[in-house]
PDB file of N, CA and C in Angstrom:
ATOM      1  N   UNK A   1       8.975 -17.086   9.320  1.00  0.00           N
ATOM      2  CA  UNK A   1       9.363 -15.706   9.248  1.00  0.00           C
ATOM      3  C   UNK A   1       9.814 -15.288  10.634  1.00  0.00           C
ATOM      4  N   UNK A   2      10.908 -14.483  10.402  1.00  0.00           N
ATOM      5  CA  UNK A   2      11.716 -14.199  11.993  1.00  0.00           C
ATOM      6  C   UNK A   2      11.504 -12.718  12.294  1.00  0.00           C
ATOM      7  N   UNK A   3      11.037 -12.475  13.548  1.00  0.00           N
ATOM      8  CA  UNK A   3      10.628 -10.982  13.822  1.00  0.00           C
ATOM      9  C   UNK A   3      11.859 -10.580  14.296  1.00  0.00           C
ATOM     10  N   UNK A   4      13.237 -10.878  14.995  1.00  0.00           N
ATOM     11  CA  UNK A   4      14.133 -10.322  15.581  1.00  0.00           C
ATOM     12  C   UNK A   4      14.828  -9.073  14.554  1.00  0.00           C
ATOM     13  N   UNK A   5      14.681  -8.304  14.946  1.00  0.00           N
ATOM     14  CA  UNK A   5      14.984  -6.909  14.754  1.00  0.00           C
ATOM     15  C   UNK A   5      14.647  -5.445  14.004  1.00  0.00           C
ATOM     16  N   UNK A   6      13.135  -6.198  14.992  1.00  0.00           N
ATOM     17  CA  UNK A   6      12.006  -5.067  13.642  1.00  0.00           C
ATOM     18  C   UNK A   6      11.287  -4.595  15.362  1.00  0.00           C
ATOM     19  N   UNK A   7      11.425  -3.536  14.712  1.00  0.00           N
ATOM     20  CA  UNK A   7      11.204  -1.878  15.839  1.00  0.00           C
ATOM     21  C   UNK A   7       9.373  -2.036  15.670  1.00  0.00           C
ATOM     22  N   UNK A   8       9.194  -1.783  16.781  1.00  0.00           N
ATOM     23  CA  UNK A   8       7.721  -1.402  16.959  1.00  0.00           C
ATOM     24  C   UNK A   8       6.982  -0.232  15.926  1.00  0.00           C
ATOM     25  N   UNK A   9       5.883  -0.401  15.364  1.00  0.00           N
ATOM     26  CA  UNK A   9       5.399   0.219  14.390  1.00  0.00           C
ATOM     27  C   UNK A   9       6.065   0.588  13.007  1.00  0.00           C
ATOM     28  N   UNK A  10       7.013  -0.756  12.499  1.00  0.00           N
ATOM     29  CA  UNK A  10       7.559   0.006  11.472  1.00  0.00           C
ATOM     30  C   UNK A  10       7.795  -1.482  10.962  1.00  0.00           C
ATOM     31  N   UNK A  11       6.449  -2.989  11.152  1.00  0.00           N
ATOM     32  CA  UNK A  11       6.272  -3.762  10.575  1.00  0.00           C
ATOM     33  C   UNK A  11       5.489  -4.008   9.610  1.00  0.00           C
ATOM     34  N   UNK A  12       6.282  -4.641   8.476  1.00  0.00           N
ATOM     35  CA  UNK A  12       5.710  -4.762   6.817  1.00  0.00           C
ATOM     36  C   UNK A  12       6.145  -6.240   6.524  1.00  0.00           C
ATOM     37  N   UNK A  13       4.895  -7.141   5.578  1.00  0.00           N
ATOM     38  CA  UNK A  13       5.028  -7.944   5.738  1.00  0.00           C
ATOM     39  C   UNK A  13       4.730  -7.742   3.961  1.00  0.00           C
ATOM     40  N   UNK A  14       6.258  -8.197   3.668  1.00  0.00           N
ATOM     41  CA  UNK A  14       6.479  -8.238   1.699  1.00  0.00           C
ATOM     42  C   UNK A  14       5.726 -10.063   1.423  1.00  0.00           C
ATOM     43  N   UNK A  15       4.864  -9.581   0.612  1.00  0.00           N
ATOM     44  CA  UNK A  15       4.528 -11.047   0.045  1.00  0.00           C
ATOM     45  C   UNK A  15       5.600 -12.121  -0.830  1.00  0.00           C
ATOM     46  N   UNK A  16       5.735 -13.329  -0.343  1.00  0.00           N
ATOM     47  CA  UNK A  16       6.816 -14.474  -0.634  1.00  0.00           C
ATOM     48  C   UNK A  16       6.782 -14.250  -2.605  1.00  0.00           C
ATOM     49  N   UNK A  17       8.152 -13.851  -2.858  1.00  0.00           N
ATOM     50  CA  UNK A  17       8.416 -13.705  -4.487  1.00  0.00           C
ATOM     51  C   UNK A  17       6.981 -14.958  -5.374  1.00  0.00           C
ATOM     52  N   UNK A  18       7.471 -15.781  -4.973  1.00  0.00           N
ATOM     53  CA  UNK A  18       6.627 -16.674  -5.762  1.00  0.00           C
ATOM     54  C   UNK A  18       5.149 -16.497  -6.255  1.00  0.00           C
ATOM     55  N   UNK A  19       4.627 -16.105  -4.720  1.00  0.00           N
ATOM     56  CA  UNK A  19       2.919 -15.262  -4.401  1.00  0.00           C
ATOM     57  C   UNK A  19       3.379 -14.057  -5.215  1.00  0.00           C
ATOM     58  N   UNK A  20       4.027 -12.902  -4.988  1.00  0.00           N
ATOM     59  CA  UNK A  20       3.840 -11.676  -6.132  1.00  0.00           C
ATOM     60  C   UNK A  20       4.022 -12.126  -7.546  1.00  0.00           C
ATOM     61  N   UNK A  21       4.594 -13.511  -8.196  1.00  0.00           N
ATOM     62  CA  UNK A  21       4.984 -13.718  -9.502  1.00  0.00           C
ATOM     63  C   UNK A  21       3.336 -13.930 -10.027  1.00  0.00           C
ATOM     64  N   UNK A  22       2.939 -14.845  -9.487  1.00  0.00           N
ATOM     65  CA  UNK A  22       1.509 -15.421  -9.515  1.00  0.00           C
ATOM     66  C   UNK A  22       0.723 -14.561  -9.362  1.00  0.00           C
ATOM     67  N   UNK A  23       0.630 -13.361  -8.436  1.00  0.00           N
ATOM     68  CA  UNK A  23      -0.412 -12.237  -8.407  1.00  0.00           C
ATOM     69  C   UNK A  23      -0.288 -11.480  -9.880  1.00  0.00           C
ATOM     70  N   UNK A  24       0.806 -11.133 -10.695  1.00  0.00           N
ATOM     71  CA  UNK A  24       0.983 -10.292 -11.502  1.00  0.00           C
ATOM     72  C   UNK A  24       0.894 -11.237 -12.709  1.00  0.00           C
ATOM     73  N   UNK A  25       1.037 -12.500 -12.730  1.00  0.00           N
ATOM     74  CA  UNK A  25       0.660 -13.420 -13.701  1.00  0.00           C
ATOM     75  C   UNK A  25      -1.154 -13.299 -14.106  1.00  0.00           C
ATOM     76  N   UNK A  26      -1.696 -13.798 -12.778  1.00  0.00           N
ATOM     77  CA  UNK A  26      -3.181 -13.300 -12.558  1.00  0.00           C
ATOM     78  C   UNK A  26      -3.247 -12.243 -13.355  1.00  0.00           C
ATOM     79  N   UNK A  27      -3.147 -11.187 -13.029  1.00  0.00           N
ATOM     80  CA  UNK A  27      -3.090  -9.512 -13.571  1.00  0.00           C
ATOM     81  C   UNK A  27      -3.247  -9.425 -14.907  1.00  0.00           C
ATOM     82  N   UNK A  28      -2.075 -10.070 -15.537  1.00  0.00           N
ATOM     83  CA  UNK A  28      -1.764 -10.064 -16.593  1.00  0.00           C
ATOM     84  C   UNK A  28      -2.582 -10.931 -17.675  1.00  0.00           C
ATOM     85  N   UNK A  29      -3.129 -12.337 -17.169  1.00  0.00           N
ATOM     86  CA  UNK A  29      -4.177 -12.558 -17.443  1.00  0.00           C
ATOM     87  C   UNK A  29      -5.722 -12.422 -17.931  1.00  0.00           C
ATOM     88  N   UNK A  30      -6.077 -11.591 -16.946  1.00  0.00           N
ATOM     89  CA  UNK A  30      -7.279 -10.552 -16.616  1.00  0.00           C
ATOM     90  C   UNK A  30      -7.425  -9.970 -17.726  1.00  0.00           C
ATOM     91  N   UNK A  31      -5.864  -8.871 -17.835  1.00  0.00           N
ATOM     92  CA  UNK A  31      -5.721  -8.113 -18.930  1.00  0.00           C
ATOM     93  C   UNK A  31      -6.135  -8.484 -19.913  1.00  0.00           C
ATOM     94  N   UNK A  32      -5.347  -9.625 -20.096  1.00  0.00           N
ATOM     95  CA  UNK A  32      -5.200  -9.999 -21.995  1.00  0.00           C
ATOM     96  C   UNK A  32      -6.942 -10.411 -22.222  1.00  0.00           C
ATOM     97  N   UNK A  33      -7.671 -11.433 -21.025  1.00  0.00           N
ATOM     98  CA  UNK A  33      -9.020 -11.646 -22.083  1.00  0.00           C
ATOM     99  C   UNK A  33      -9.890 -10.614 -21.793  1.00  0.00           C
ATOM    100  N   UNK A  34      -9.657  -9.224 -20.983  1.00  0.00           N
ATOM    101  CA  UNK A  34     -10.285  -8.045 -21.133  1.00  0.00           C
ATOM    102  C   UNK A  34     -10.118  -7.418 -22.568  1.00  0.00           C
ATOM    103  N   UNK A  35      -8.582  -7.235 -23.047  1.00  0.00           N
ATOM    104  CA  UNK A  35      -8.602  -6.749 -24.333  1.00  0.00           C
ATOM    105  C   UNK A  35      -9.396  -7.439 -25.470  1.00  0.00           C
ATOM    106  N   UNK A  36      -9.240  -9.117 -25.011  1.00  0.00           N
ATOM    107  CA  UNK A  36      -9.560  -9.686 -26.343  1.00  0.00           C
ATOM    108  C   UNK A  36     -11.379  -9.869 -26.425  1.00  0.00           C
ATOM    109  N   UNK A  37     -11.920  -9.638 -25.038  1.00  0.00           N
ATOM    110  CA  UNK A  37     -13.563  -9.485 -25.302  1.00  0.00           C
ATOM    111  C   UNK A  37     -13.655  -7.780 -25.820  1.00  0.00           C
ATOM    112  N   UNK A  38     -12.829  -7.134 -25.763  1.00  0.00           N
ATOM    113  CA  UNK A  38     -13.169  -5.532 -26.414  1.00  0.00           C
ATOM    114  C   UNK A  38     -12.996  -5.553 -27.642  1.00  0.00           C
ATOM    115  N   UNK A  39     -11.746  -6.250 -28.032  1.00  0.00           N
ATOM    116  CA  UNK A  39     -11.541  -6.232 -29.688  1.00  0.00           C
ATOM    117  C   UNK A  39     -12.496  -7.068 -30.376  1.00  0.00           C
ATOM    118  N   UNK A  40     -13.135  -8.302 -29.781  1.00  0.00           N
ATOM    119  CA  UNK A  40     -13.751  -9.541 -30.145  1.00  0.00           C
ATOM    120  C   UNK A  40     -15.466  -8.716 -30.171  1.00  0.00           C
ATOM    121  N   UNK A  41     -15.867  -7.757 -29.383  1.00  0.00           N
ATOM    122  CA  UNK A  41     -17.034  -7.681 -29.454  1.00  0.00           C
ATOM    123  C   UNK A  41     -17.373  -6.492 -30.797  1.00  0.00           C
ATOM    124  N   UNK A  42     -18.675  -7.163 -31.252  1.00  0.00           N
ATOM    125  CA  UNK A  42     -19.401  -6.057 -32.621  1.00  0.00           C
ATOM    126  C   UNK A  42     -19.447  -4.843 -32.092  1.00  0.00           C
ATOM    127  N   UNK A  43     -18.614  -4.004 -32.902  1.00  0.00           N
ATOM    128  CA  UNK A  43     -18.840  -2.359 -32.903  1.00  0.00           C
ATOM    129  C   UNK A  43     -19.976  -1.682 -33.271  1.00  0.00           C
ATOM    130  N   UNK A  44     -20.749  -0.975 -32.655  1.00  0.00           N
ATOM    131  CA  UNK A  44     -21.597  -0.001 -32.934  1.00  0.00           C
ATOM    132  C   UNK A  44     -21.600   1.072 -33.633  1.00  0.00           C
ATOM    133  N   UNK A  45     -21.967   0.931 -34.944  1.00  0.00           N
ATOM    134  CA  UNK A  45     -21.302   1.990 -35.674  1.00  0.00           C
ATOM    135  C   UNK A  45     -22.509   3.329 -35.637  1.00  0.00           C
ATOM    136  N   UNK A  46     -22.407   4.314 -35.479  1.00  0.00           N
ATOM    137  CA  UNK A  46     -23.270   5.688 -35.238  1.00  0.00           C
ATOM    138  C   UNK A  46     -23.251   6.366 -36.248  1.00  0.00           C
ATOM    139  N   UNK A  47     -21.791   6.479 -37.139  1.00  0.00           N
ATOM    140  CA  UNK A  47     -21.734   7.454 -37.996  1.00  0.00           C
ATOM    141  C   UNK A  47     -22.447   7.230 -39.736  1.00  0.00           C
ATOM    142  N   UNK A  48     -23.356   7.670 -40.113  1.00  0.00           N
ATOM    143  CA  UNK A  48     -23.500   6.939 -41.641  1.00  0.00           C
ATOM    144  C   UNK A  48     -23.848   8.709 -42.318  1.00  0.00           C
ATOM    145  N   UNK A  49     -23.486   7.520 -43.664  1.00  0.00           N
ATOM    146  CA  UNK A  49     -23.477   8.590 -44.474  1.00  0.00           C
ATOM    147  C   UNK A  49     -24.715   8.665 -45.662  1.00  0.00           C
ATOM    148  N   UNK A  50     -26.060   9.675 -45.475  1.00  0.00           N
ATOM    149  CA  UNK A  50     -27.750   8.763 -45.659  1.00  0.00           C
ATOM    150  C   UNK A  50     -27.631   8.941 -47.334  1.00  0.00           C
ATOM    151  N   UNK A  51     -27.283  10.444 -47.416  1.00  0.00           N
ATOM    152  CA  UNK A  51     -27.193  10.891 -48.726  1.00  0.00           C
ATOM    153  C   UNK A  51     -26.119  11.890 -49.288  1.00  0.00           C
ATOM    154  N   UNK A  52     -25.596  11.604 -50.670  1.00  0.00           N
ATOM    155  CA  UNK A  52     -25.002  12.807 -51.317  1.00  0.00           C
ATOM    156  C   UNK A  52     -25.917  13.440 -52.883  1.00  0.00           C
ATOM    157  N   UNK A  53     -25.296  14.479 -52.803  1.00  0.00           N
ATOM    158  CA  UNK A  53     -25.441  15.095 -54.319  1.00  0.00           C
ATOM    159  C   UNK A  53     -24.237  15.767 -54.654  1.00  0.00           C
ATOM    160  N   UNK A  54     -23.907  15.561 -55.736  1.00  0.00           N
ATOM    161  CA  UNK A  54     -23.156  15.850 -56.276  1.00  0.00           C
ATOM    162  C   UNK A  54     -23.641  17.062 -57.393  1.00  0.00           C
ATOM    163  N   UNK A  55     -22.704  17.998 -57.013  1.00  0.00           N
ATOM    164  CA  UNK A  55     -23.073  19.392 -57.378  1.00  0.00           C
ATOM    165  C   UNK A  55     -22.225  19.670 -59.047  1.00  0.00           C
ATOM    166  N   UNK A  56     -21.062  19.166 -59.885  1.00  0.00           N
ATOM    167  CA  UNK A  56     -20.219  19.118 -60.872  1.00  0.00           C
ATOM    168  C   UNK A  56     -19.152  19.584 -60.408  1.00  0.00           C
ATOM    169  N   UNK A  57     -17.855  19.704 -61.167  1.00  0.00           N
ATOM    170  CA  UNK A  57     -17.061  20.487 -61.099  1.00  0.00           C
ATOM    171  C   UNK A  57     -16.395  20.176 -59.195  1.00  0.00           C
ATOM    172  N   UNK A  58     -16.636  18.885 -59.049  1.00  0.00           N
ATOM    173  CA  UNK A  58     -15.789  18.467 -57.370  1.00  0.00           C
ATOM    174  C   UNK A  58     -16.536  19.106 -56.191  1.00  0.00           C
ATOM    175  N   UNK A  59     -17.656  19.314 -56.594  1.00  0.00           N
ATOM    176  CA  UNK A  59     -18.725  19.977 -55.683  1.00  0.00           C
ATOM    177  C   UNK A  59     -19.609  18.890 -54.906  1.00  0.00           C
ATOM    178  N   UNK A  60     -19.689  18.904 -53.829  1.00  0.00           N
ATOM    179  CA  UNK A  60     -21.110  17.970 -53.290  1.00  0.00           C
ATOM    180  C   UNK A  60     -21.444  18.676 -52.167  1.00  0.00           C
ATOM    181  N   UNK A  61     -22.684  17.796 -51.725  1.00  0.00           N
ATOM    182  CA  UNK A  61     -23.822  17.973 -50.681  1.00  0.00           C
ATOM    183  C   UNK A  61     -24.141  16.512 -50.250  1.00  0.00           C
ATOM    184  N   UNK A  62     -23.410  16.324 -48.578  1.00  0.00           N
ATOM    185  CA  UNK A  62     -23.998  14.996 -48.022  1.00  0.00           C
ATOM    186  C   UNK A  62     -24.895  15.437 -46.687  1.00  0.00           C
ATOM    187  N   UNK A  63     -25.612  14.227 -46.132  1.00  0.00           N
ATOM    188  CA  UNK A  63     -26.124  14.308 -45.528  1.00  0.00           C
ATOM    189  C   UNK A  63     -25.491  13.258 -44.296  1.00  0.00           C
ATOM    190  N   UNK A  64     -25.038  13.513 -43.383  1.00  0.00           N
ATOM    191  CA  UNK A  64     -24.586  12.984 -42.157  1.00  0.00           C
ATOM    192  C   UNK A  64     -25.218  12.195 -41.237  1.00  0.00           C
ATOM    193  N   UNK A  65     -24.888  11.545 -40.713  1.00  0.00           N
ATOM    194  CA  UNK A  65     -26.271  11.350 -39.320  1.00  0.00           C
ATOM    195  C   UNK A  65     -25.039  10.372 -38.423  1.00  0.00           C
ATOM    196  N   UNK A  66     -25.549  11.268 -36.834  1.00  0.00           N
ATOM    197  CA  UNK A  66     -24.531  10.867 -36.080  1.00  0.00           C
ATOM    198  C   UNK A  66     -25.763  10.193 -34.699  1.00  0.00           C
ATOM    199  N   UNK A  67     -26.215   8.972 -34.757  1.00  0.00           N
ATOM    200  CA  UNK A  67     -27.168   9.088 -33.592  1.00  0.00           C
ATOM    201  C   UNK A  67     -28.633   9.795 -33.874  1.00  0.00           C
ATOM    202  N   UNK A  68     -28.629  10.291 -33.435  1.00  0.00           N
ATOM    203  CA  UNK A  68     -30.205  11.219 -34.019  1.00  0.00           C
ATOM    204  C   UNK A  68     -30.209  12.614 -34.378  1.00  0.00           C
ATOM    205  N   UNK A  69     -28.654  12.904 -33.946  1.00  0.00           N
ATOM    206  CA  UNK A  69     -27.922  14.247 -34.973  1.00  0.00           C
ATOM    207  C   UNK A  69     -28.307  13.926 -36.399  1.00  0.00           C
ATOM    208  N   UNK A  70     -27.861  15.466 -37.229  1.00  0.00           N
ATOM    209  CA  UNK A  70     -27.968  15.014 -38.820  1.00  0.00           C
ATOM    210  C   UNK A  70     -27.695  16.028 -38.562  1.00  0.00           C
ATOM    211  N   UNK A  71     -26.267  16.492 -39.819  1.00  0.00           N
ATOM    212  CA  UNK A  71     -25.704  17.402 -40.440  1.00  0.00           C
ATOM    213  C   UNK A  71     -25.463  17.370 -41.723  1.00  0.00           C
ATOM    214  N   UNK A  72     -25.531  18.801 -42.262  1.00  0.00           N
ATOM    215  CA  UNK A  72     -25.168  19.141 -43.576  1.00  0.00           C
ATOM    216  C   UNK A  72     -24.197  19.447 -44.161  1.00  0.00           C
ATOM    217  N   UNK A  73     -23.073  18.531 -45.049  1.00  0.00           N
ATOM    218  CA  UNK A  73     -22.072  18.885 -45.163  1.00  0.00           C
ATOM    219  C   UNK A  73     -21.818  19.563 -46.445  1.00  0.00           C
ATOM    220  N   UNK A  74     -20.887  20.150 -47.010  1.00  0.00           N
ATOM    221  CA  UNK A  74     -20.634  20.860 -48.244  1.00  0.00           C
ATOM    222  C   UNK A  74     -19.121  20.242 -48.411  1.00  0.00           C
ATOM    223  N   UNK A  75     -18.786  19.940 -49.904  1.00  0.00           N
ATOM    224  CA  UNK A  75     -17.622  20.029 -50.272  1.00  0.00           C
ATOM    225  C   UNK A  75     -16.765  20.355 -51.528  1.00  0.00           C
ATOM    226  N   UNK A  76     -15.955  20.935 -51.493  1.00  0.00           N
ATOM    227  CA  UNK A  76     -15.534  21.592 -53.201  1.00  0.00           C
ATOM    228  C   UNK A  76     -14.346  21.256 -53.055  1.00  0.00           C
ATOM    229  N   UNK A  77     -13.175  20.699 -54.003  1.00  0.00           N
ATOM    230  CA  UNK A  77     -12.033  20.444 -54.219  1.00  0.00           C
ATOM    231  C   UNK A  77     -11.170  19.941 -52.753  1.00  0.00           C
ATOM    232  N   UNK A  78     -10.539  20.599 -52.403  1.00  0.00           N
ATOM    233  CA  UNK A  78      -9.788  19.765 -51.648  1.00  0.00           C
ATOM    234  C   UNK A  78     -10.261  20.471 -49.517  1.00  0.00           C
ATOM    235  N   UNK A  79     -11.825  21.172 -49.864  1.00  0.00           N
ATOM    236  CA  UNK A  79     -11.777  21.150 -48.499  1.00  0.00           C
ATOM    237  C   UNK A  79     -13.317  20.919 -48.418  1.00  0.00           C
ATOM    238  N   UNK A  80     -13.699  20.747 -47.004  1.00  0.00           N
ATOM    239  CA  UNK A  80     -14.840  19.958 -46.458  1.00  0.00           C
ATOM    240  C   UNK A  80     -15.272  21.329 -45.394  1.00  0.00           C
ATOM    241  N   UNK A  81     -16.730  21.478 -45.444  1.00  0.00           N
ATOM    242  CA  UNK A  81     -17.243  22.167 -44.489  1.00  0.00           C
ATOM    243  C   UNK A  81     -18.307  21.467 -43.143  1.00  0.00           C
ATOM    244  N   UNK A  82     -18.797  22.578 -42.521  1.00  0.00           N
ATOM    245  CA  UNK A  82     -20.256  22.238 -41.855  1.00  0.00           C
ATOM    246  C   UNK A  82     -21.148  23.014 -42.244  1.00  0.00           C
ATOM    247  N   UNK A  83     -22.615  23.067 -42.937  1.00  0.00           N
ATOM    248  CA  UNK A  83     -23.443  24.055 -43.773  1.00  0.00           C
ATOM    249  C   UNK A  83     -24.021  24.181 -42.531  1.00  0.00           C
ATOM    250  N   UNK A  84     -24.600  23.049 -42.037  1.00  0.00           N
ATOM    251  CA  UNK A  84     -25.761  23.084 -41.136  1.00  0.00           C
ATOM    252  C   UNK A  84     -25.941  22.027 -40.507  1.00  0.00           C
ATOM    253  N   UNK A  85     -26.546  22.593 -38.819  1.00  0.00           N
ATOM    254  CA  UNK A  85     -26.966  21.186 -38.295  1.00  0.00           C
ATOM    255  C   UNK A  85     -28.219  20.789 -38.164  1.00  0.00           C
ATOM    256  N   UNK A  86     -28.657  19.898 -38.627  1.00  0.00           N
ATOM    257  CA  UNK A  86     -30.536  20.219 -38.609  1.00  0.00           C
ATOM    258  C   UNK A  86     -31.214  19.245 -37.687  1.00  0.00           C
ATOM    259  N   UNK A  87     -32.533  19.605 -37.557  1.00  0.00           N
ATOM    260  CA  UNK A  87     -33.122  19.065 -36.666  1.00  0.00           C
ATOM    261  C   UNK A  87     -32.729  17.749 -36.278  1.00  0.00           C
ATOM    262  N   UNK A  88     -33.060  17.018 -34.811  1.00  0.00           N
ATOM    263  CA  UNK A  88     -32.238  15.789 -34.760  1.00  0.00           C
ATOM    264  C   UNK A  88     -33.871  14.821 -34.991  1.00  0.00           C
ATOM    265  N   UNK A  89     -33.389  13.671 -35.107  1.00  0.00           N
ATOM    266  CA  UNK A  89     -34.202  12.625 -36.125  1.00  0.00           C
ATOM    267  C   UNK A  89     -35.055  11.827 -35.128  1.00  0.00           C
ATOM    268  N   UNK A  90     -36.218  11.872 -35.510  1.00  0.00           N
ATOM    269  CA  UNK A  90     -37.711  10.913 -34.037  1.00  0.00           C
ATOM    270  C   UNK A  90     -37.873   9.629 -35.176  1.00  0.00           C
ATOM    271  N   UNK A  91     -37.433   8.973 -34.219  1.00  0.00           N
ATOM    272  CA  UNK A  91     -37.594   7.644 -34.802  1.00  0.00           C
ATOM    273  C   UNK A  91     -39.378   7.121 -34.888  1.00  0.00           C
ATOM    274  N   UNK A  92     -39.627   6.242 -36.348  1.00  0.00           N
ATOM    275  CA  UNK A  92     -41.615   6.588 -36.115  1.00  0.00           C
ATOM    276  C   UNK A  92     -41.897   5.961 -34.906  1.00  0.00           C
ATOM    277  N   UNK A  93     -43.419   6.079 -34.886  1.00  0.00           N
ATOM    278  CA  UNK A  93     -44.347   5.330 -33.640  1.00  0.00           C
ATOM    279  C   UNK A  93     -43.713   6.263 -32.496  1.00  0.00           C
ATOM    280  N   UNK A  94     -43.240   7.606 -32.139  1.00  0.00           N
ATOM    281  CA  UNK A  94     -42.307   7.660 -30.685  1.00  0.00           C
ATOM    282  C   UNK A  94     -43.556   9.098 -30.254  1.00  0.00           C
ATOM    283  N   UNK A  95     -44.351   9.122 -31.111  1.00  0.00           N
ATOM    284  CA  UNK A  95     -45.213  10.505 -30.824  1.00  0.00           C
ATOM    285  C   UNK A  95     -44.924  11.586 -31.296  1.00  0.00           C
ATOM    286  N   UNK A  96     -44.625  11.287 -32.855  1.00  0.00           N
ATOM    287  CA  UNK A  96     -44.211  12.603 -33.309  1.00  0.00           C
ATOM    288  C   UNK A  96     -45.353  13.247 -33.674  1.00  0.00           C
ATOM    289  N   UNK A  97     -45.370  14.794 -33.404  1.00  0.00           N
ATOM    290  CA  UNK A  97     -46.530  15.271 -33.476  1.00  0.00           C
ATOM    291  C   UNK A  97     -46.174  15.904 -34.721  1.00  0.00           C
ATOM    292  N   UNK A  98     -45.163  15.979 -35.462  1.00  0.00           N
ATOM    293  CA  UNK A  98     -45.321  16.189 -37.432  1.00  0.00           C
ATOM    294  C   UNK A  98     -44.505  17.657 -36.961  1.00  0.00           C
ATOM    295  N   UNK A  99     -43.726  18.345 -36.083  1.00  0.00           N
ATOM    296  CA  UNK A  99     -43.116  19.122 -35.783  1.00  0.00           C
ATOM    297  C   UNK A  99     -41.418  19.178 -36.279  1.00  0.00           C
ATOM    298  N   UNK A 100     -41.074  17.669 -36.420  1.00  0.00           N
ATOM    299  CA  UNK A 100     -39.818  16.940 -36.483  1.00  0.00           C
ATOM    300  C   UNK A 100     -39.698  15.648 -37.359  1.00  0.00           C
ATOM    301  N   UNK A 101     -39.132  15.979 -38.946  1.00  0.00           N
ATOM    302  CA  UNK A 101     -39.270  14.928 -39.527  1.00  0.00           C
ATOM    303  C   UNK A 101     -39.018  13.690 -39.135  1.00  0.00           C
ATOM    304  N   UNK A 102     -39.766  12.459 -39.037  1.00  0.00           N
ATOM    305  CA  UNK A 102     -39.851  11.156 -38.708  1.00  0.00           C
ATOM    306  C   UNK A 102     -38.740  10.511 -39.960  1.00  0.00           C
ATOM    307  N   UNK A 103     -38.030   9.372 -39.618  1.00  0.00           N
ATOM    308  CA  UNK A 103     -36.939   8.863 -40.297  1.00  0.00           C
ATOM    309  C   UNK A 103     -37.477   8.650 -41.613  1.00  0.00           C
TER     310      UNK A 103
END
């Protein structure tokens, strides 16, 4: 590499094409088995659905549970509500003192 005609404080040293092809190859690498351990790993699913009733006439009542949330949903023909959000859920053995229904 030839320094003749580079001004004091205004030296930059560009990495050789070949080294940046290979750095962004790397990169690109990285990437792909980052995506493929995210898509590849078991999902945690949170959302279930514990119970319904069915009310007649396109009517129901489910019961939600998001985590240790639990909501009450309502639904009639073509729309969906929120009734209620109710107490959130103590998993047994955790010290429930009978304040908070146990699962």
């Amino acid at each position: 590499m030839s320094l003749q005609g580079i001004t004091p404080g205004r030296i930059s040293f560009a990495p050789d094409p070949p080294e940046a092809e290979f750095r962004i190859l790397r990169w690109l690498r990285r990437r792909a088995w980052m995506a493929r351990q995210w898509w590849d790993a078991p999902k945690l699913r949170e959302l279930r659905l514990c119970e319904t009733l069915a009310l007649g006439e396109h009517r129901f009542l489910a019961l939600v549970v998001c985590g240790r949330q639990r909501f009450l949903i309502g639904g009639a023909g073509n729309s969906v509500a929120l009734l209620a959000e109710l107490p959130p859920m103590v998993p047994p053995g955790s010290g429930n003192d009978g304040s908070e229904k146990a699962w």
